[in-house]
Protein backbone atom coordinates (compact mmCIF):
# COMPACT_ATOMS: atom_id res chain seq x y z
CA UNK A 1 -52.83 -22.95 -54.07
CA UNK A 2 -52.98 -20.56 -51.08
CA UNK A 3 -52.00 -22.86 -47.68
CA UNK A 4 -49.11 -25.28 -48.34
CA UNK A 5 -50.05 -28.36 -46.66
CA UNK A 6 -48.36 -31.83 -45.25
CA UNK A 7 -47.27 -33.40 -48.40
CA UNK A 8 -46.83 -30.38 -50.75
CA UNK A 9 -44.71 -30.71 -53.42
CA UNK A 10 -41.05 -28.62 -52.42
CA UNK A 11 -41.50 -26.15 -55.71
CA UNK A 12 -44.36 -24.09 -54.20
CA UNK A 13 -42.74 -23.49 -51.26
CA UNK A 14 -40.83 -20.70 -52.24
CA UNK A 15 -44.01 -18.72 -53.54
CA UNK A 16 -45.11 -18.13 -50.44
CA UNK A 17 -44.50 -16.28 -47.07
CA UNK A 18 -43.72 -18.09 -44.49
CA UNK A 19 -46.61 -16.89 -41.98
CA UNK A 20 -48.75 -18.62 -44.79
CA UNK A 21 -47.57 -21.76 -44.99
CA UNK A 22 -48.67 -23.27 -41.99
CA UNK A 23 -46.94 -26.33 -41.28
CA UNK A 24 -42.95 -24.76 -41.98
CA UNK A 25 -44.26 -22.01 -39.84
CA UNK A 26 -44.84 -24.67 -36.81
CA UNK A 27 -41.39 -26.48 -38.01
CA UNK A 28 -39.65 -22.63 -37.67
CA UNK A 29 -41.02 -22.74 -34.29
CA UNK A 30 -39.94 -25.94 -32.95
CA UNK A 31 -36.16 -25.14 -34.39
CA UNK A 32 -36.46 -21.79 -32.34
CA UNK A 33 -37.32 -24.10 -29.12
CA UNK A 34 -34.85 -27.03 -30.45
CA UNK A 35 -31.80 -25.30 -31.06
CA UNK A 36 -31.11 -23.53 -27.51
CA UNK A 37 -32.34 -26.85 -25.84
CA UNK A 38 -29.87 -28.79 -27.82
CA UNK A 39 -27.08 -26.04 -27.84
CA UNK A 40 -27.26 -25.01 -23.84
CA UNK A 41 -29.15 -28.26 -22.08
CA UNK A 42 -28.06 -31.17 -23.86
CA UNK A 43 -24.41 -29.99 -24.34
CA UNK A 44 -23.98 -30.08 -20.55
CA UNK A 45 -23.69 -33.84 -20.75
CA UNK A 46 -20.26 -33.50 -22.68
CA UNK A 47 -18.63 -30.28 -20.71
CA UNK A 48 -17.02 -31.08 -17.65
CA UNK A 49 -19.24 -29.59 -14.05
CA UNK A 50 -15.88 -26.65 -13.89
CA UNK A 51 -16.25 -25.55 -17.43
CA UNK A 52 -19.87 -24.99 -17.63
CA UNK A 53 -21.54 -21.78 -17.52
CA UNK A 54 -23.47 -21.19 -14.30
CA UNK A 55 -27.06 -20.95 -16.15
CA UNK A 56 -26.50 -24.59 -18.07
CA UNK A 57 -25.10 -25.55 -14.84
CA UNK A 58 -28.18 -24.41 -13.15
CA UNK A 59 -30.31 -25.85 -16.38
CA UNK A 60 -28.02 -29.34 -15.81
CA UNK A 61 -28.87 -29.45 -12.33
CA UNK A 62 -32.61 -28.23 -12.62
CA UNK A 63 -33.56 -31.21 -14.69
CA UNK A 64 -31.75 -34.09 -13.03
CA UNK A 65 -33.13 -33.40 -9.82
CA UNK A 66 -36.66 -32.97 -11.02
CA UNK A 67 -36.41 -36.50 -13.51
CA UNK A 68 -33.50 -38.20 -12.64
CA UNK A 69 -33.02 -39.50 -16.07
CA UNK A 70 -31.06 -42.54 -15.60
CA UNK A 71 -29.88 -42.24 -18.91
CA UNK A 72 -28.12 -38.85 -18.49
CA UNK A 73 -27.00 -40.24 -15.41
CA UNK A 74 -26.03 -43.86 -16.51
CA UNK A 75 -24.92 -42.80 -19.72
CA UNK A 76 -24.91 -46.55 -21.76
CA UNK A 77 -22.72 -45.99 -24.61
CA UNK A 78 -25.51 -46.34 -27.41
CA UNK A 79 -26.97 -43.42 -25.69
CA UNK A 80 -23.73 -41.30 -25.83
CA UNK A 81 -23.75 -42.53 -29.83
CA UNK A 82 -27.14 -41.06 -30.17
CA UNK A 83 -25.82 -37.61 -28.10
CA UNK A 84 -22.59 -37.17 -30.15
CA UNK A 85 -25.01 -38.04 -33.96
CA UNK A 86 -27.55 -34.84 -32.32
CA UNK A 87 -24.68 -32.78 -32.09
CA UNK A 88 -22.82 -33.95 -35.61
CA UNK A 89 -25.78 -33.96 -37.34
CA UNK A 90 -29.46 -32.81 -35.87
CA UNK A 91 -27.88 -29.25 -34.27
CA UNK A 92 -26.29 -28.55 -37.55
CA UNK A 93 -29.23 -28.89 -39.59
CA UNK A 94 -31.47 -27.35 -36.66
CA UNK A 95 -29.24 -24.22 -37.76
CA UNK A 96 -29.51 -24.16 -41.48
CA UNK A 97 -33.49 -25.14 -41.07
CA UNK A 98 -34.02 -21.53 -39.58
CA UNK A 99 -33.19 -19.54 -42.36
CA UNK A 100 -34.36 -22.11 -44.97
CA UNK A 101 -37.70 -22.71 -43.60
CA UNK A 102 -38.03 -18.44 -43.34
CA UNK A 103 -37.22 -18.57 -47.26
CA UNK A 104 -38.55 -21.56 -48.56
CA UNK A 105 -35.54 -23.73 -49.53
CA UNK A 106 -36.08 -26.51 -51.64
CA UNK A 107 -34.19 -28.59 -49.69
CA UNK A 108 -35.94 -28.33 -46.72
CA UNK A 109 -37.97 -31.87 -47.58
CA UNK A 110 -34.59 -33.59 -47.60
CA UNK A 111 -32.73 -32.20 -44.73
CA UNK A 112 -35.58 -31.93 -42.39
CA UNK A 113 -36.56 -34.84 -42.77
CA UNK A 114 -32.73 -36.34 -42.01
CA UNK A 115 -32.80 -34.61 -38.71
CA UNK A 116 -36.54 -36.16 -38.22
CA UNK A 117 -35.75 -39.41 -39.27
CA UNK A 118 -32.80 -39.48 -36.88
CA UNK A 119 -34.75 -37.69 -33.91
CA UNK A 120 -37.53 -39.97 -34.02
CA UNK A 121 -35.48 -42.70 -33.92
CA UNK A 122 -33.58 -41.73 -30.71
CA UNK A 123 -36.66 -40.63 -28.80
CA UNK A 124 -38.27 -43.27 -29.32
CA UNK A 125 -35.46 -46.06 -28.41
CA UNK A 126 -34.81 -43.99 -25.45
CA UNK A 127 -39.08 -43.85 -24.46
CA UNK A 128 -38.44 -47.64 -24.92
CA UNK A 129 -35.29 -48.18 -22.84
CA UNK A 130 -36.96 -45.78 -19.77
CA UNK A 131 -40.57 -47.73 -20.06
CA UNK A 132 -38.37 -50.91 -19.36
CA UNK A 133 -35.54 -49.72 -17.00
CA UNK A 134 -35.20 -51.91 -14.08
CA UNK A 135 -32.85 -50.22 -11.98
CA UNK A 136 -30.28 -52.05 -12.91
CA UNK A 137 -27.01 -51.50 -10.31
CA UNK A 138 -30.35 -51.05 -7.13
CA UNK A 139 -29.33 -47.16 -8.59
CA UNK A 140 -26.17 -44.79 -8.54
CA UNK A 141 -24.11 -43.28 -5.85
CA UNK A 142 -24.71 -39.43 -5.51
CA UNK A 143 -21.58 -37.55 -6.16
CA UNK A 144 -22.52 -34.47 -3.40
CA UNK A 145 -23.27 -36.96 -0.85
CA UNK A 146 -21.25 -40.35 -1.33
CA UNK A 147 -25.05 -41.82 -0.66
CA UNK A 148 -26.80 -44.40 -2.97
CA UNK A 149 -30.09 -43.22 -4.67
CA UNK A 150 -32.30 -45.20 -6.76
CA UNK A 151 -32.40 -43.76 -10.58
CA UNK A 152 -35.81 -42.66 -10.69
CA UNK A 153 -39.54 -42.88 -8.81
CA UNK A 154 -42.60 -44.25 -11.12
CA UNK A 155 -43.49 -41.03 -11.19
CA UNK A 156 -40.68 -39.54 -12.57
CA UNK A 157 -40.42 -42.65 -15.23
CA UNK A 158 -43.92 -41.89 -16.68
CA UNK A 159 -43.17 -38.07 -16.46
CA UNK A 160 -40.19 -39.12 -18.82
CA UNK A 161 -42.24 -41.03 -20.94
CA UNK A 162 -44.80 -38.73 -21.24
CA UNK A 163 -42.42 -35.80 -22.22
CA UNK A 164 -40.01 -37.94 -24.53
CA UNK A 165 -43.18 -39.36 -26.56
CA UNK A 166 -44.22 -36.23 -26.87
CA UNK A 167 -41.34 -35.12 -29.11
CA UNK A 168 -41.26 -38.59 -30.66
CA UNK A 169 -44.70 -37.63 -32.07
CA UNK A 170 -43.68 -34.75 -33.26
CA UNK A 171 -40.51 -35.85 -34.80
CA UNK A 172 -42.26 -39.01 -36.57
CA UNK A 173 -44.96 -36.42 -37.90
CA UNK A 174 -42.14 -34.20 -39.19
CA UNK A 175 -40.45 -37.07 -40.77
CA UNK A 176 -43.96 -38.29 -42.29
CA UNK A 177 -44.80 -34.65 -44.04
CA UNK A 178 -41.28 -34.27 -45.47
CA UNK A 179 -41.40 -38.15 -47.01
CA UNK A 180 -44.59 -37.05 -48.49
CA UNK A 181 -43.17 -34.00 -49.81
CA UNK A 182 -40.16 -35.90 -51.16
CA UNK A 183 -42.88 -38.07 -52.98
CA UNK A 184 -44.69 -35.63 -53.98
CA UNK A 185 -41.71 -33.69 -55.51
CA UNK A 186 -40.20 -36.99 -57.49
CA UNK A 187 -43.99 -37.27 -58.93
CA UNK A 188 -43.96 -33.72 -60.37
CA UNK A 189 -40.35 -34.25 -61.64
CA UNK A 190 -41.59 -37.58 -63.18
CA UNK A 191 -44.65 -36.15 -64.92
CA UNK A 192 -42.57 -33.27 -66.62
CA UNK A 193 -39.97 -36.10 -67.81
CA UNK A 194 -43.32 -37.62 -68.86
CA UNK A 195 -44.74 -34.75 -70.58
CA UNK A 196 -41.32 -33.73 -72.49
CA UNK A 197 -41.08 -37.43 -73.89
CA UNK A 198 -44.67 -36.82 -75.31
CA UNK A 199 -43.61 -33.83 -76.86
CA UNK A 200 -40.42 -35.11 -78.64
């Protein structure tokens, strides 16, 4: 088999090169992409304005002007739960994925397809909550200017939408392929348990 493709059983993996199996060679690029995103963008939420660097700062800044995400600025609780899990759990794996994907791991079904489970879970709550966000509060009170500003315009909302569901189809694709490779895997194992009972 030259190509590895979506569902590929784990054990052929590590035969060959990376640049030839097509879909861990996407998956290595959206870690690259991932990783500083979650590491120097999404950290800003939990690093006080005086501590943080002036790039994330200017990062921070950049994208809640241009989206006004009401839930980076609202910050519900089950949305902080879902922050503190991508940094306990989705970052660290994001790491390990890097090198394992370059090499082949055989554990790359499994733990890639823990952080997809639990990133396409998020997103897609979060597209949900945004779709139906009434402005709840008429909006929040600026901290620069003491003035009240709504949380977002349609615009922005479907801009959100449109950029959240776009990782939330590539998360629940990524969680799909390593489900089927999982499968696939447990079949192989259960047909050489299979053949050595045939045997004895």
């Amino acid at each position: 088999m030259a190509l590895q493709q979506p569902g590929d059983g784990a054990a052929v993996v590590a035969r060959i090169p990376l640049k030839e199996r097509k879909w861990d060679l996407f998956y290595f690029a959206w870690f690259c992409h991932m990783v500083p995103i979650m590491l120097f963008v999404d950290t800003a939420a939990f690093i006080p304005p005086h501590l943080r660097p002036y790039p994330q700062h200017l990062l921070h800044t950049f994208y809640l002007t241009t989206y006004s995400d009401p839930l980076a600025l609202a910050k519900p609780l089950w949305f902080t739960c879902f922050s503190v899990s991508e940094f306990l759990i989705q970052l660290p794996i994001g790491l390990w994925s890097l090198p394992a994907l370059y090499r082949g791991d055989k554990l790359v079904p499994l733990w890639v397809g823990v952080y997809a489970g639990i990133a396409a879970l998020t997103t897609w709550v979060s597209v949900a909550e945004i779709v139906g966000w009434d402005g709840r509060g008429n909006g929040y009170v600026d901290v620069k200017s003491g003035e009240e500003r709504v949380w977002f315009s349609e615009s922005q909302r479907w801009q959100l939408v449109g950029m959240f569901a776009g990782y939330g189809v590539v998360f629940t694709v990524m969680l799909v392929d390593m489900l089927l490779r999982i499968k696939r895997s447990l079949e192989i194992s259960a047909a050489v348990v299979e053949g050595k009972k045939k045997r004895v």
